[in-house]
N, C-alpha and C. Protein backbone atom coordinates (compact mmCIF):
# COMPACT_ATOMS: atom_id res chain seq x y z
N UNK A 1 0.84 -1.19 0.00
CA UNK A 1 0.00 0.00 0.00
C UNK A 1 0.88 1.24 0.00
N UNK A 2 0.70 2.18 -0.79
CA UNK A 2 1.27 3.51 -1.33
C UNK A 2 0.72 4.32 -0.32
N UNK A 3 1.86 5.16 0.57
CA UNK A 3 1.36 5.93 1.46
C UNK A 3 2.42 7.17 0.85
N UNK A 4 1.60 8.34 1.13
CA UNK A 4 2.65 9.54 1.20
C UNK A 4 2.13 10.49 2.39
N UNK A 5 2.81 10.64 3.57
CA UNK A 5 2.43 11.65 4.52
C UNK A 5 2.95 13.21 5.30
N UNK A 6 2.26 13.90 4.75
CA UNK A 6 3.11 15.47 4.84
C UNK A 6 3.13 15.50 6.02
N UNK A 7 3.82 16.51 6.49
CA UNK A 7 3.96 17.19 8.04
C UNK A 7 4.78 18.45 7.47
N UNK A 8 4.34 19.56 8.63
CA UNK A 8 5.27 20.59 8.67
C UNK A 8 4.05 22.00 8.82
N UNK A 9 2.97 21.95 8.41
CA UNK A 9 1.90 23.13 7.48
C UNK A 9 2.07 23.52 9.35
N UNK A 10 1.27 24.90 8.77
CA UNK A 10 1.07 25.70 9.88
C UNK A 10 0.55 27.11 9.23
N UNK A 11 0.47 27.89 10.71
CA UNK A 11 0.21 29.41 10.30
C UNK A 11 1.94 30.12 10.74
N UNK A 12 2.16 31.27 9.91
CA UNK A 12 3.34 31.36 9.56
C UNK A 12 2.92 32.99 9.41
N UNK A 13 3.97 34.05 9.68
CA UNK A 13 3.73 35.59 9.40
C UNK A 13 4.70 35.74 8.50
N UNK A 14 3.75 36.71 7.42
CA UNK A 14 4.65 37.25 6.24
C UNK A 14 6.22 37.17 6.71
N UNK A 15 7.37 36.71 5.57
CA UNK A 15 8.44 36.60 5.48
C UNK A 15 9.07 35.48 6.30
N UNK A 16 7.97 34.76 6.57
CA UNK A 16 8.36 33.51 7.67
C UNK A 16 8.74 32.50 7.19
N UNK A 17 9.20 31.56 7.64
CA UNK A 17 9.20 30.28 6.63
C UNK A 17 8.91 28.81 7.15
N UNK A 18 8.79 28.30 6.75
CA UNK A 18 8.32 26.97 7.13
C UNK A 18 8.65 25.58 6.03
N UNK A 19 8.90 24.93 7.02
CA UNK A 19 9.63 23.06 6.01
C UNK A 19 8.16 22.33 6.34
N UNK A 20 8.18 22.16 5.25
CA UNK A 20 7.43 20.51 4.82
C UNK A 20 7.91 19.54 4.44
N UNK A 21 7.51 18.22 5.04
CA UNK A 21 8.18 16.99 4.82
C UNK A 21 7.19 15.89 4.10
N UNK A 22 7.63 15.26 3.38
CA UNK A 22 6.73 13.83 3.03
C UNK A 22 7.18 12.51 2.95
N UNK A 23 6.88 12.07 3.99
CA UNK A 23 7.06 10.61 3.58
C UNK A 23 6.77 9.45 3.31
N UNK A 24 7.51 8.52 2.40
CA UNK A 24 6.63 7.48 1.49
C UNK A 24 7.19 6.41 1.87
N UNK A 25 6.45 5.48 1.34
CA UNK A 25 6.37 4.22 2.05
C UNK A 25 5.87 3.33 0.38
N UNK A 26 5.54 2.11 0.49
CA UNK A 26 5.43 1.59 -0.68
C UNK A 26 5.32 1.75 -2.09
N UNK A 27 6.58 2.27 -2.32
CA UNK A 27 6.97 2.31 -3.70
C UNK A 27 8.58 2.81 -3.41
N UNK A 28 8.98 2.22 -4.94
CA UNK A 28 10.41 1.72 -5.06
C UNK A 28 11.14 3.87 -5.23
N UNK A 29 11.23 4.35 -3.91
CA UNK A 29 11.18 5.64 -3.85
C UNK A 29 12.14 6.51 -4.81
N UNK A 30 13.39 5.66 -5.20
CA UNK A 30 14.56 5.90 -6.05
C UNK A 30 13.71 6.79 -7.44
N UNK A 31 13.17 5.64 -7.38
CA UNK A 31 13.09 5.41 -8.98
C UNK A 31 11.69 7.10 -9.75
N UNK A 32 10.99 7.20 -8.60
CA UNK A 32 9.77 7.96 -8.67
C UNK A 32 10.23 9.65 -8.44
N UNK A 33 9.83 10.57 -9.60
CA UNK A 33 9.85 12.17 -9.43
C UNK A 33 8.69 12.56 -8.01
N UNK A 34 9.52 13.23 -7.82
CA UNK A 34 8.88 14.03 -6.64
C UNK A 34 8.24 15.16 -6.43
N UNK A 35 6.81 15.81 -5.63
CA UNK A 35 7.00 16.92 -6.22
C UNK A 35 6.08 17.61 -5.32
N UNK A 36 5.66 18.58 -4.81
CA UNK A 36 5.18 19.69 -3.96
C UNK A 36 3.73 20.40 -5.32
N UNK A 37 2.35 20.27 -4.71
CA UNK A 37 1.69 20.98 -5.28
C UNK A 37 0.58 21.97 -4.16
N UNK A 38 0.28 22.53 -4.69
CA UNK A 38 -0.62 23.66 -3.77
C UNK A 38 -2.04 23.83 -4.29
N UNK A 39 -2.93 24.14 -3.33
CA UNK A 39 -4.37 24.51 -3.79
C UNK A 39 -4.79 25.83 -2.76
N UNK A 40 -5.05 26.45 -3.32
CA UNK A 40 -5.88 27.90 -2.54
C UNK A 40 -7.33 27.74 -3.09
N UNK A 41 -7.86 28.27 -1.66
CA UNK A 41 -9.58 28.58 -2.13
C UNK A 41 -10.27 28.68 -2.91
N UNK A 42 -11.02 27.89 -3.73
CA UNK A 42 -11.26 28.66 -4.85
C UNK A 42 -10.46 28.48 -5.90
N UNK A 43 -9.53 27.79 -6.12
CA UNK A 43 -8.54 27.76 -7.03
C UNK A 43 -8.18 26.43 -7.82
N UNK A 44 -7.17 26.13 -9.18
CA UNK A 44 -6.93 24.67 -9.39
C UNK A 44 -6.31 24.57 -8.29
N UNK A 45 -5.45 23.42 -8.65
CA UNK A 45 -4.21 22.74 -7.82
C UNK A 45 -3.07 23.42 -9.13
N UNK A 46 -1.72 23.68 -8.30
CA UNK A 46 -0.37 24.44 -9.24
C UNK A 46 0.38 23.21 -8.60
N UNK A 47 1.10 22.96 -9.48
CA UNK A 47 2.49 23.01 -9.53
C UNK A 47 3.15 23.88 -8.22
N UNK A 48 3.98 23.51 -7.51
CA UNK A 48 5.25 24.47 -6.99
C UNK A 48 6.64 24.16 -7.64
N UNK A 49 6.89 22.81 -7.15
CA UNK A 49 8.34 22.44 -7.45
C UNK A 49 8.15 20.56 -7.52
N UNK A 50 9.37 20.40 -8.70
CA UNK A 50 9.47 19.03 -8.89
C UNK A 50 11.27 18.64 -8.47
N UNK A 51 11.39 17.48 -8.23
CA UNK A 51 13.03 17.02 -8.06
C UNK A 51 13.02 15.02 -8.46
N UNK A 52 13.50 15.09 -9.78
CA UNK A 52 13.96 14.00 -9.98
C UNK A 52 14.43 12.90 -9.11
N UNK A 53 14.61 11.64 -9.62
CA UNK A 53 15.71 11.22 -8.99
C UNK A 53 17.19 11.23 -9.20
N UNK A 54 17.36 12.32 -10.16
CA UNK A 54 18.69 12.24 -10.15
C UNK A 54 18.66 13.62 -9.27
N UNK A 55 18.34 14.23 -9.00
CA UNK A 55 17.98 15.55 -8.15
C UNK A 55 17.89 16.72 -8.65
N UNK A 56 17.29 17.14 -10.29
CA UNK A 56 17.49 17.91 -10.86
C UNK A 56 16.16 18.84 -10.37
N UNK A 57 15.89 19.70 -10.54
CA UNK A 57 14.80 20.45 -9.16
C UNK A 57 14.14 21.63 -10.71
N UNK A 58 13.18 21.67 -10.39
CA UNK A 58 12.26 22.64 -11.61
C UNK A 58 10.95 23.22 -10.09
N UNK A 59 10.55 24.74 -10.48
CA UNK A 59 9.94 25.68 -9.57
C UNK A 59 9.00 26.15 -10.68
N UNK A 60 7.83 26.54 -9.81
CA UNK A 60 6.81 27.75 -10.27
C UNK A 60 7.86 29.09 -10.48
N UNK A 61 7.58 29.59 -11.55
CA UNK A 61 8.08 31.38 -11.40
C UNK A 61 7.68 31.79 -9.99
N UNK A 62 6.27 31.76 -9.75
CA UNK A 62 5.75 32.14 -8.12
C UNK A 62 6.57 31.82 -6.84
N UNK A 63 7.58 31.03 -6.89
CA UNK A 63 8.15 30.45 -5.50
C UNK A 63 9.68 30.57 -5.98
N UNK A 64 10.41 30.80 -7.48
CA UNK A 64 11.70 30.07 -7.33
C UNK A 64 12.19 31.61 -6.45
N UNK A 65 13.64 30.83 -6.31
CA UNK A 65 14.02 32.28 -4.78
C UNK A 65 13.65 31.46 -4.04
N UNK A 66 12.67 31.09 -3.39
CA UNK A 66 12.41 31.18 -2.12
C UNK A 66 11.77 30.06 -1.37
N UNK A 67 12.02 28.93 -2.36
CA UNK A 67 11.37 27.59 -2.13
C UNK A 67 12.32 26.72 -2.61
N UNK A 68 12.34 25.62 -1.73
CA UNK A 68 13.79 24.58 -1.81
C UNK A 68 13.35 23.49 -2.17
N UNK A 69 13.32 23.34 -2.73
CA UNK A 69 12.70 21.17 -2.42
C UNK A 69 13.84 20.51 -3.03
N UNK A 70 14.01 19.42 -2.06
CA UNK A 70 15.07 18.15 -1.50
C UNK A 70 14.47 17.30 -1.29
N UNK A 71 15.15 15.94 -1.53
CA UNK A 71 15.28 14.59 -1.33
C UNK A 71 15.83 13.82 -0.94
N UNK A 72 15.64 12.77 0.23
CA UNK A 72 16.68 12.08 1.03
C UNK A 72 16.49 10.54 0.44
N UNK A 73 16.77 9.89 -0.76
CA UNK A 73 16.66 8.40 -0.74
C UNK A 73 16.94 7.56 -0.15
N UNK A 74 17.81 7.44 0.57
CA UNK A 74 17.86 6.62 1.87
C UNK A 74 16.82 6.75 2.78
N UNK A 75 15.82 7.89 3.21
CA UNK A 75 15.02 7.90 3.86
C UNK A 75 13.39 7.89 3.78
N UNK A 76 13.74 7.50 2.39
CA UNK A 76 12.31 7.83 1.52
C UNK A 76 11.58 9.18 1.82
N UNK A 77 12.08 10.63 2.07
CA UNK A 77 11.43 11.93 2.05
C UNK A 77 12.09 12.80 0.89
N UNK A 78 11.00 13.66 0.90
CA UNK A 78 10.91 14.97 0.58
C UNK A 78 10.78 16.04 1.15
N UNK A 79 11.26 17.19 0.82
CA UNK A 79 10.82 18.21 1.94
C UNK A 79 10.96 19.59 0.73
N UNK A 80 10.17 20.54 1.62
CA UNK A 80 10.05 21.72 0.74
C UNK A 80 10.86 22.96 1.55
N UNK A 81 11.21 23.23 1.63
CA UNK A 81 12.03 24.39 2.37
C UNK A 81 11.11 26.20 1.98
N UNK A 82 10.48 26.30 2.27
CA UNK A 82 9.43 28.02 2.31
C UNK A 82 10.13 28.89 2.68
N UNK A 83 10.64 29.47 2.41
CA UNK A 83 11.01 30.88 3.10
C UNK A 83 10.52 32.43 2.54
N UNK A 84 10.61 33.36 3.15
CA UNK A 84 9.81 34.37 2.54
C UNK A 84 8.61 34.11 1.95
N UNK A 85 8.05 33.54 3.00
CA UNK A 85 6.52 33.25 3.07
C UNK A 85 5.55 34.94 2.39
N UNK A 86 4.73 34.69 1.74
CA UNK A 86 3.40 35.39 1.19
C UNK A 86 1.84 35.46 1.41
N UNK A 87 1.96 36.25 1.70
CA UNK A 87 0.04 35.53 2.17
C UNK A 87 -0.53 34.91 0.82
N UNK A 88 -0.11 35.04 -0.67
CA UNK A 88 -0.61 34.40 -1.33
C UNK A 88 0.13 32.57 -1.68
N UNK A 89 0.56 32.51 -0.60
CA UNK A 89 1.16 31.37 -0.43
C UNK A 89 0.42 30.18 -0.02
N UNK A 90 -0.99 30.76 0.82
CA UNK A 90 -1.54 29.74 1.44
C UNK A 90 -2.36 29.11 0.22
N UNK A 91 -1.97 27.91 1.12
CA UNK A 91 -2.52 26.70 0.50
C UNK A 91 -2.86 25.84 1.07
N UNK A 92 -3.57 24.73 0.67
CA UNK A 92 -3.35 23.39 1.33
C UNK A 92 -1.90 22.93 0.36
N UNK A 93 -1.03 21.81 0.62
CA UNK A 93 -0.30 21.63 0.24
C UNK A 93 0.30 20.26 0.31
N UNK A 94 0.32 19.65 -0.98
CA UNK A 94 0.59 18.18 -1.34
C UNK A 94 1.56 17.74 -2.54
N UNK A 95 1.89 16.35 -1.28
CA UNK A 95 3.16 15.63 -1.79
C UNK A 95 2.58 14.58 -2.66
N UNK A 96 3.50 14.62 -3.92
CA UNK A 96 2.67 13.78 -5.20
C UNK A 96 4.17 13.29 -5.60
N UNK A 97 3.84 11.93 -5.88
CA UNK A 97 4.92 10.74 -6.40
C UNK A 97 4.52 10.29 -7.81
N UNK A 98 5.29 10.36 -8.76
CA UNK A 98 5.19 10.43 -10.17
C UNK A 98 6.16 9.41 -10.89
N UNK A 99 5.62 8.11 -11.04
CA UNK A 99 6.54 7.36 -12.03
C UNK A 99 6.24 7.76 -13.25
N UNK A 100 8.19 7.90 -13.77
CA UNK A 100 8.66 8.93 -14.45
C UNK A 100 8.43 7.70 -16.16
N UNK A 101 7.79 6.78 -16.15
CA UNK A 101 7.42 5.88 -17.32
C UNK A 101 6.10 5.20 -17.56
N UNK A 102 5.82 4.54 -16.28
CA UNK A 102 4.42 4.30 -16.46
C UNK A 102 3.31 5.01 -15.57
N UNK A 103 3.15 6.26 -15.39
CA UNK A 103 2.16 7.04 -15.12
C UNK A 103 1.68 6.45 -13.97
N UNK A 104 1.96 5.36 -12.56
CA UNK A 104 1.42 5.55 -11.93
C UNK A 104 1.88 7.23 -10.89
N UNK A 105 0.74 7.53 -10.04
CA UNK A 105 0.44 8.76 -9.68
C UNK A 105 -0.14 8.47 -7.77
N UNK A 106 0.56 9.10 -7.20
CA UNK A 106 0.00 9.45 -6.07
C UNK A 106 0.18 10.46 -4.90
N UNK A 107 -0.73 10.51 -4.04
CA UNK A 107 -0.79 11.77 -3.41
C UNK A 107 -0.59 11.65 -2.17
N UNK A 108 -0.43 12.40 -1.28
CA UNK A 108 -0.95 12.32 0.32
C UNK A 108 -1.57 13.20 0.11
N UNK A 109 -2.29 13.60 1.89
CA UNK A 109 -3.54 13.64 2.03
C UNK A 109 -3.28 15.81 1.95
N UNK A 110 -2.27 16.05 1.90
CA UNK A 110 -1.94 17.45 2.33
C UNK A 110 -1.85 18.19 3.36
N UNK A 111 -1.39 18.96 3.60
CA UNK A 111 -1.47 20.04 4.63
C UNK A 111 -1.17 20.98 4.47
N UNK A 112 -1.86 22.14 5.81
CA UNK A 112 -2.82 23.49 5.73
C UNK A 112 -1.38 24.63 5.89
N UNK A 113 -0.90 25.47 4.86
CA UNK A 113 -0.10 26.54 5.30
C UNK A 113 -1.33 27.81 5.02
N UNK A 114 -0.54 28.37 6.18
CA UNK A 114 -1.31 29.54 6.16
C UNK A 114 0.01 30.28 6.70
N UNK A 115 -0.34 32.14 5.50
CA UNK A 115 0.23 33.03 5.78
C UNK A 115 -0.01 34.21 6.18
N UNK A 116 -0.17 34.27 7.03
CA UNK A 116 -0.91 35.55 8.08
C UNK A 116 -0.93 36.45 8.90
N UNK A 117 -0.80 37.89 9.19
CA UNK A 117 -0.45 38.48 10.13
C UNK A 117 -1.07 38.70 11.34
């Protein structure tokens, strides 16, 4: 069973920053792109940032500067590194695992950033 589980969301004041983590569990973690997506109110789901497994890293225009995302294969995580937080930052926010050949796809469940004064 394919698990992916975030931690890290919170409420956060402009210019703040905050790490998100995800971690996975059944699937061969090497092999699978990694990747951070966001949803605001009212809104699709974006893109933030993706990181291979060879660790090559691609960003929204909206976040690069100021958003990190890393990968530990030995530990099966991901993490997003936020800094210079935005109030248009909030999101809910989810970790999505992407085999990079046969299209399987999965998610965890997300979690709540909020940017707020």
């Amino acid at each position: 069973q394919v698990q992916l589980v975030e931690s890290g969301g919170g409420l956060v004041q402009p210019g703040g920053s905050l790490r998100l983590s995800c971690a996975a569990s059944g699937i061969i973690f090497t092999i699978y792109t990694m990747a951070w997506y966001r949803q605001a109110p009212g809104k699709q789901r974006e893109l933030v940032a993706t990181i291979i497994s060879g660790g090559t890293r691609n960003y929204a225009d909206s976040v690069k500067g100021r958003f990190t995302i890393s990968r530990d294969n030995a530990k099966n995580t991901v993490s997003l590194q936020m800094n210079s937080l935005k109030p248009e930052d909030t999101a809910v926010y989810y970790c999505n695992a992407a085999h990079p050949r046969f299209g399987y796809n999965y998610w965890g469940q997300g979690t709540q950033v909020t940017v707020s004064s």
